[in-house]
Protein backbone atom coordinates (compact mmCIF):
# COMPACT_ATOMS: atom_id res chain seq x y z
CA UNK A 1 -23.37 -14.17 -29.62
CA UNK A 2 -23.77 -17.85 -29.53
CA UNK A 3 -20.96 -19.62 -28.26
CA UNK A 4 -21.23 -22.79 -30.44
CA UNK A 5 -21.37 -21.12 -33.66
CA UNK A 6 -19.60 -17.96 -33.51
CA UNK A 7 -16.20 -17.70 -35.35
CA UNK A 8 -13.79 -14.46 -35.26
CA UNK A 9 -10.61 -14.26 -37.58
CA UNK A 10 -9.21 -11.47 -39.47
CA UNK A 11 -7.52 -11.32 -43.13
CA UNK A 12 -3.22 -10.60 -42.46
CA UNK A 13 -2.09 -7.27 -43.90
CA UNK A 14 1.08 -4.65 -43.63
CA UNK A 15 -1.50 -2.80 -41.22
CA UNK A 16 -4.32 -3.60 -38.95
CA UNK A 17 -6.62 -5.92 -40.33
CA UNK A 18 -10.65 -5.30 -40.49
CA UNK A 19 -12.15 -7.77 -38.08
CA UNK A 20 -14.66 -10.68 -39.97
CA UNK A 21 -17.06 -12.31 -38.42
CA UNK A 22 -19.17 -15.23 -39.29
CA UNK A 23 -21.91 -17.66 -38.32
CA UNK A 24 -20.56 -20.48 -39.91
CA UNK A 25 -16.79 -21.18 -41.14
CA UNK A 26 -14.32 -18.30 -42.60
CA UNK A 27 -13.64 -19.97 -46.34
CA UNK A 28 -10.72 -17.96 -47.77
CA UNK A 29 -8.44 -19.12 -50.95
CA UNK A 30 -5.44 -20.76 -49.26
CA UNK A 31 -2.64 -19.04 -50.74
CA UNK A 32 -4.34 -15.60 -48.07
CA UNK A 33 -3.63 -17.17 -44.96
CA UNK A 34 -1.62 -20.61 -45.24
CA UNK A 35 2.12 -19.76 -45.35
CA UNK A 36 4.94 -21.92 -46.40
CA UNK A 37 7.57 -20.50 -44.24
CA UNK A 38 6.02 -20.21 -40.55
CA UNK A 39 8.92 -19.77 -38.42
CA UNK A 40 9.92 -22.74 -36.60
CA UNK A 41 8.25 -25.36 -38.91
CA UNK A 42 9.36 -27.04 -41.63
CA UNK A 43 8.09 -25.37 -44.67
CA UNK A 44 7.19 -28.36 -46.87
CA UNK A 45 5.15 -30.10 -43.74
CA UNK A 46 3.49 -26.90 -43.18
CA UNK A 47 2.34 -26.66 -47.06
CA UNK A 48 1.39 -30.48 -46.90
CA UNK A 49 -0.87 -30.21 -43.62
CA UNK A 50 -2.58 -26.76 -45.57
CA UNK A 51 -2.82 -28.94 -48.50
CA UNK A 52 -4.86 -31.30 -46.49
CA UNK A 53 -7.39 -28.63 -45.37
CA UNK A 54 -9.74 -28.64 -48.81
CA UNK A 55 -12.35 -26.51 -47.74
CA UNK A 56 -10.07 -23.39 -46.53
CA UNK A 57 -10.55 -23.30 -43.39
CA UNK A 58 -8.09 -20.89 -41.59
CA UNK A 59 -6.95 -21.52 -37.76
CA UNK A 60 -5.98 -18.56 -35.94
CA UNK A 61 -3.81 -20.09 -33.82
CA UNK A 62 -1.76 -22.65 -35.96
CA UNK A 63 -1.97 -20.19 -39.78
CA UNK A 64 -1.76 -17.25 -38.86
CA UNK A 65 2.19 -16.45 -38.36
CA UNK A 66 3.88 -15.47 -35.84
CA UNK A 67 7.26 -13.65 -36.83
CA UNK A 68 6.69 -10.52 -39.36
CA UNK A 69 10.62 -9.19 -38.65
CA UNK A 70 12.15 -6.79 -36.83
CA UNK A 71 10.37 -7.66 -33.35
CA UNK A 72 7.19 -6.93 -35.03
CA UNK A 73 4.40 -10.02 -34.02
CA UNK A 74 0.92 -10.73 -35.42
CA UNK A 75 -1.12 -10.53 -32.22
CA UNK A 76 -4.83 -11.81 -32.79
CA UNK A 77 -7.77 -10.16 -30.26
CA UNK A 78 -9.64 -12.18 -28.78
CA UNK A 79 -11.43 -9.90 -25.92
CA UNK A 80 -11.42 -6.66 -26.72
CA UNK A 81 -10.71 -3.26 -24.23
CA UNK A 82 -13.22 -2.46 -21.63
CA UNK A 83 -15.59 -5.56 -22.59
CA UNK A 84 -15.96 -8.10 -20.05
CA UNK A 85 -17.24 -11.64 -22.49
CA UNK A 86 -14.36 -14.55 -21.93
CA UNK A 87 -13.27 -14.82 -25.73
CA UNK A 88 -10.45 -17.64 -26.84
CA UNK A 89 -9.60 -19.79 -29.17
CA UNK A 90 -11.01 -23.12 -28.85
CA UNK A 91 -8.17 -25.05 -29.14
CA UNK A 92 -9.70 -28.72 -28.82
CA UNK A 93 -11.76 -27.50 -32.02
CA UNK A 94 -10.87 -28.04 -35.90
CA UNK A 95 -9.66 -24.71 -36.86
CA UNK A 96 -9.35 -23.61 -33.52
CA UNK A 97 -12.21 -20.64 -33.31
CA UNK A 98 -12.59 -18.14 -31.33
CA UNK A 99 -15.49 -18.28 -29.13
CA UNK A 100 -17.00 -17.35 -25.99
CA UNK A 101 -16.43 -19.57 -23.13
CA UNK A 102 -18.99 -21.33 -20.96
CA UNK A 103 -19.23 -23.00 -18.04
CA UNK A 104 -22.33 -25.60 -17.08
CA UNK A 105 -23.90 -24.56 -20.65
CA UNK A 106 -23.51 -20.67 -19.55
CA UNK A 107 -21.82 -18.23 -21.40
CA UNK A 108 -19.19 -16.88 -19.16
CA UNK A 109 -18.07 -13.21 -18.73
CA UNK A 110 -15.14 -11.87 -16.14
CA UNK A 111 -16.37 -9.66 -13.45
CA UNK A 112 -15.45 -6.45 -14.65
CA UNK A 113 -14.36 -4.81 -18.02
CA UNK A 114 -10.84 -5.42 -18.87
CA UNK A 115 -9.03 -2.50 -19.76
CA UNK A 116 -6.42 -3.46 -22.29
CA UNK A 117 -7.22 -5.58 -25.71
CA UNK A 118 -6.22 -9.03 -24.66
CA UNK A 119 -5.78 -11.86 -27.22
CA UNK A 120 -3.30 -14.58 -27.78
CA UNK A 121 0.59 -14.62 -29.93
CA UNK A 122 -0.19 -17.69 -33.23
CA UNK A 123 2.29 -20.56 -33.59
CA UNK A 124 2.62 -20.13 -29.93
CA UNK A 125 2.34 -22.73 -26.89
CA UNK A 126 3.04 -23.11 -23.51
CA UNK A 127 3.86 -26.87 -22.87
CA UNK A 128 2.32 -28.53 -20.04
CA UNK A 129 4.97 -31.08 -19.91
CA UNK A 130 7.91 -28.53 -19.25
CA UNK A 131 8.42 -27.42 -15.69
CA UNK A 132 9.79 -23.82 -15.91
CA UNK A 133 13.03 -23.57 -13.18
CA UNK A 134 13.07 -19.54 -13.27
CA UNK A 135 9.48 -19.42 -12.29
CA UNK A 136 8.45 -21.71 -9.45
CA UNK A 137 8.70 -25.41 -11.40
CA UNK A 138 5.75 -24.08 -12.65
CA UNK A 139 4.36 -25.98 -15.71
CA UNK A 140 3.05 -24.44 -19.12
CA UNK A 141 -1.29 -23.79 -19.43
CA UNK A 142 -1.31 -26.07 -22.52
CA UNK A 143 -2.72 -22.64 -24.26
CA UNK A 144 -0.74 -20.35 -26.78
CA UNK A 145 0.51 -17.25 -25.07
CA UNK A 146 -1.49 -14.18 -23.95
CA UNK A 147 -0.97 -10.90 -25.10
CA UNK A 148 -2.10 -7.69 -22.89
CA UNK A 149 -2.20 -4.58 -25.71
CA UNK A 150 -2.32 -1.37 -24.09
CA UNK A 151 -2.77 1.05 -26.92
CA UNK A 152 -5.43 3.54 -26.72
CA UNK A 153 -8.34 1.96 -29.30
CA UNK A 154 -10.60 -0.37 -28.52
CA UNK A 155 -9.99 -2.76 -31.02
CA UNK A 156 -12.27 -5.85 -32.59
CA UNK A 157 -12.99 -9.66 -32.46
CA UNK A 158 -10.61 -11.53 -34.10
CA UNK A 159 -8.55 -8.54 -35.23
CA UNK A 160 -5.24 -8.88 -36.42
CA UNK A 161 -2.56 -5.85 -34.86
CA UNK A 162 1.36 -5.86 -35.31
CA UNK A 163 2.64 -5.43 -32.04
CA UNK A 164 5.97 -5.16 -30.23
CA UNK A 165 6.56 -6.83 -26.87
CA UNK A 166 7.54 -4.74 -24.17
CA UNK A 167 7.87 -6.52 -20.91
CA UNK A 168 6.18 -10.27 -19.57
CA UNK A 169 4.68 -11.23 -16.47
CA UNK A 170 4.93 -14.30 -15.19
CA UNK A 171 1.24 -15.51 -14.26
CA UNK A 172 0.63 -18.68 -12.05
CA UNK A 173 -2.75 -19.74 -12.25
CA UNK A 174 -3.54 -22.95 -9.57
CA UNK A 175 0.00 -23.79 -10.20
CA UNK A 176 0.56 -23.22 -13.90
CA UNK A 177 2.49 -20.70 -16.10
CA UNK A 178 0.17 -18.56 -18.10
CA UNK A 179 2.35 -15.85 -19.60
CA UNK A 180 1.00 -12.46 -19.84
CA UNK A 181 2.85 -10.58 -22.85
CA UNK A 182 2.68 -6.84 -22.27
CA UNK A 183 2.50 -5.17 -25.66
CA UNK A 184 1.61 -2.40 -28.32
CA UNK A 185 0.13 -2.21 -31.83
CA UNK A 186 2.55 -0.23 -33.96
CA UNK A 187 -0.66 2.03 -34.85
CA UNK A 188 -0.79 3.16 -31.77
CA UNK A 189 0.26 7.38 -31.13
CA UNK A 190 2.38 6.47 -28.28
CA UNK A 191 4.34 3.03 -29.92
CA UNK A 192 7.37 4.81 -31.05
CA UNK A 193 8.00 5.50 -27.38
CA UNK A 194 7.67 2.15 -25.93
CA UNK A 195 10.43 0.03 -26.39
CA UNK A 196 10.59 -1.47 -22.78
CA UNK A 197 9.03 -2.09 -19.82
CA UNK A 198 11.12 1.37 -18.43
CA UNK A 199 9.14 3.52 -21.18
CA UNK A 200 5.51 1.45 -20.04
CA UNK A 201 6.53 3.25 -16.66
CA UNK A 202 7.24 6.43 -17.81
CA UNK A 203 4.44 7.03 -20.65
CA UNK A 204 2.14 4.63 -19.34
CA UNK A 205 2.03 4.72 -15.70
CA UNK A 206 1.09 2.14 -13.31
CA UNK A 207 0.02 0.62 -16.17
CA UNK A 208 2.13 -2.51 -15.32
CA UNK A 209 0.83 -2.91 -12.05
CA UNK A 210 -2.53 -2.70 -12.84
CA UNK A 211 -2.30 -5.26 -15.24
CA UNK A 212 -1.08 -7.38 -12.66
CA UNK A 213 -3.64 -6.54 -10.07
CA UNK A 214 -6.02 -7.18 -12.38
CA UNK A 215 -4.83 -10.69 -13.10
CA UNK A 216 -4.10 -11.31 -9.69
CA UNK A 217 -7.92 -10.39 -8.43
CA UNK A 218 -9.80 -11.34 -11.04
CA UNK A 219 -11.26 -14.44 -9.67
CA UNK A 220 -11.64 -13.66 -6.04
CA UNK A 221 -15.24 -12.58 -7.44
CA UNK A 222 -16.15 -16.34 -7.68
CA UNK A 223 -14.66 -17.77 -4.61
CA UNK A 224 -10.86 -18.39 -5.76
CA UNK A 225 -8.03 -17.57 -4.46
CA UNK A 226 -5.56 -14.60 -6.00
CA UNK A 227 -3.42 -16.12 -8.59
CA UNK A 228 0.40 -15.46 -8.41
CA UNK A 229 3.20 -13.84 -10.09
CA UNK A 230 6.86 -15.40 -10.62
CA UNK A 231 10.02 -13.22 -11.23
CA UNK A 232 9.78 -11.26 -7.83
CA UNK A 233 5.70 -10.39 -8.91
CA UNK A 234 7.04 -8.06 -11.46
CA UNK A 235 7.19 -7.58 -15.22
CA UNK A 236 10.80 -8.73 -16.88
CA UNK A 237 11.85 -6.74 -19.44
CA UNK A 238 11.69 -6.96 -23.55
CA UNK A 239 14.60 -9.33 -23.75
CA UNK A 240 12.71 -11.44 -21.38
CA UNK A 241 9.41 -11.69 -23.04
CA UNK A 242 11.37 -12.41 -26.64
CA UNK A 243 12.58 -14.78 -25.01
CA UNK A 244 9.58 -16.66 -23.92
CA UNK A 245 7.79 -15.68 -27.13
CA UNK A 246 10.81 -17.95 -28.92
CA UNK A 247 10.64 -20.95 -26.99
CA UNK A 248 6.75 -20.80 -26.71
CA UNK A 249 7.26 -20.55 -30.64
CA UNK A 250 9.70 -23.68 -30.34
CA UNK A 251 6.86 -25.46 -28.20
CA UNK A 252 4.35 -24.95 -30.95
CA UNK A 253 6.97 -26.48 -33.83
CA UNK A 254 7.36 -29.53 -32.23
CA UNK A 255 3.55 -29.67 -31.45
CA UNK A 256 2.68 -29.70 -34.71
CA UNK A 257 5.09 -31.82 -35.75
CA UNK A 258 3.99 -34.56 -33.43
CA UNK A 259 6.95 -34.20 -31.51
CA UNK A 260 4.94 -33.76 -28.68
CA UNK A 261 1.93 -35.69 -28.04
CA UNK A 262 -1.19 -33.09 -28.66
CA UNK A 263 -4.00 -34.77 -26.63
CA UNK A 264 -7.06 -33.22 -27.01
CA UNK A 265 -5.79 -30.39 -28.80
CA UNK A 266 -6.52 -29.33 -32.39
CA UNK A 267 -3.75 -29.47 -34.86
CA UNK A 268 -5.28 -28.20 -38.03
């Protein structure tokens, strides 16, 4: 998969949505995937900045939304279960692709499989200008939000899942925040008896931990240190994580806005 070319994004539906991918840009008709009423945006600068995009481009981190209702989230893969390629969204790119990271003009994979689908929560983002007092003064990763799914299927590129959050961990990576949102797709068997991190415990266990070990360790492969873990190096609760998912939703709405200076980050 070439790195420079390769763009992953799914169509939003009342289900799961089949993964699409393409060589060259996703052109859709703009009413599919560029809503007027994104939560935390004005709706009529939101329509104006789609407008603006004439040849349909769709950004899976600023279109797609966020909110569906009912703590239900869109939740976009990005590296999918027991595959080890680093998959994100570029986010200093137009329409924000995802793509496979690389590092001195290598492609660049973790050193194991991760076990969960990992991807990122839309019309999120952690600001690096906001030192977080409940978790070490640490400041935001300037990324949206990452989402660990621990259903059972191994699920595709650029797919699209409804998920509920269950629990967050509080990453710190070389000093920053990089939130690690432990959920599950609402497709999965076991989803009606998750509701908290308690129920991860009991149906799932040592899920929780693992997924912090695993974060934790991950880099000690290439020379660097264990990252950290705020909030006494275990997962807060549901409340918890909606709460960071609404003021990482807040971050992106001012963002885009220009409320916050974007740097080199995409905004369309």
């Amino acid at each position: 998969m070439a790195a420079a070319t390769t763009r992953a994004i799914a169509v939003a539906s009342n289900t799961t949505a089949s993964c699409l991918l393409f060589k060259r840009p996703l052109l859709l008709k703009r009413n599919s995937l560029c809503f007027n009423n994104p939560r935390g945006a004005k709706s009529s600068l939101f329509s104006e900045e789609c407008r603006k995009r004439t040849d349909n481009e769709v950004s899976p981190w600023h279109d797609i939304p966020l909110h569906l209702g009912d703590g239900v989230f869109n939740f976009i893969v990005e590296i999918p279960k027991e595959s080890s390629a680093k998959m994100e969204v570029a986010t200093d790119e137009p329409y924000t692709p995802i793509k496979q990271d690389t590092k001195k003009g290598k492609l660049r994979f973790y050193p194991y499989n991760i076990n969960w689908n990992y991807g990122l929560l839309p019309q999120t983002w952690e600001d690096p200008s906001f030192a977080n007092s409940e978790v070490e003064g640490a400041f935001g990763d300037n990324d949206p939000v990452d989402v660990v799914e621990i259903g059972e299927s191994q699920r595709k590129i650029g797919q699209i899942l409804r998920v509920k959050p269950l629990g967050a961990l509080a990453m710190i990576d070389e000093g920053e925040l990089d939130w690690k949102i432990v959920a599950i797709s609402l497709d999965d068997p076991r989803a009606s008896l998750v509701n908290d991190v308690n129920d991860v415990e009991k149906h799932f266990p040592g899920t929780l931990t693992a997924i912090r070990d695993w974060f934790r360790d991950y880099k000690i492969p290439d020379g660097k240190p264990a990252n950290k873990f705020g909030l006494g190096n275990k997962a807060a609760n549901k409340d918890y994580a909606l709460k960071v998912i609404t003021e990482t939703n807040e971050a992106w709405a001012k963002l885009v806005k220009r409320s916050i200076p974007a740097g080199e980050l995409s905004l369309v």
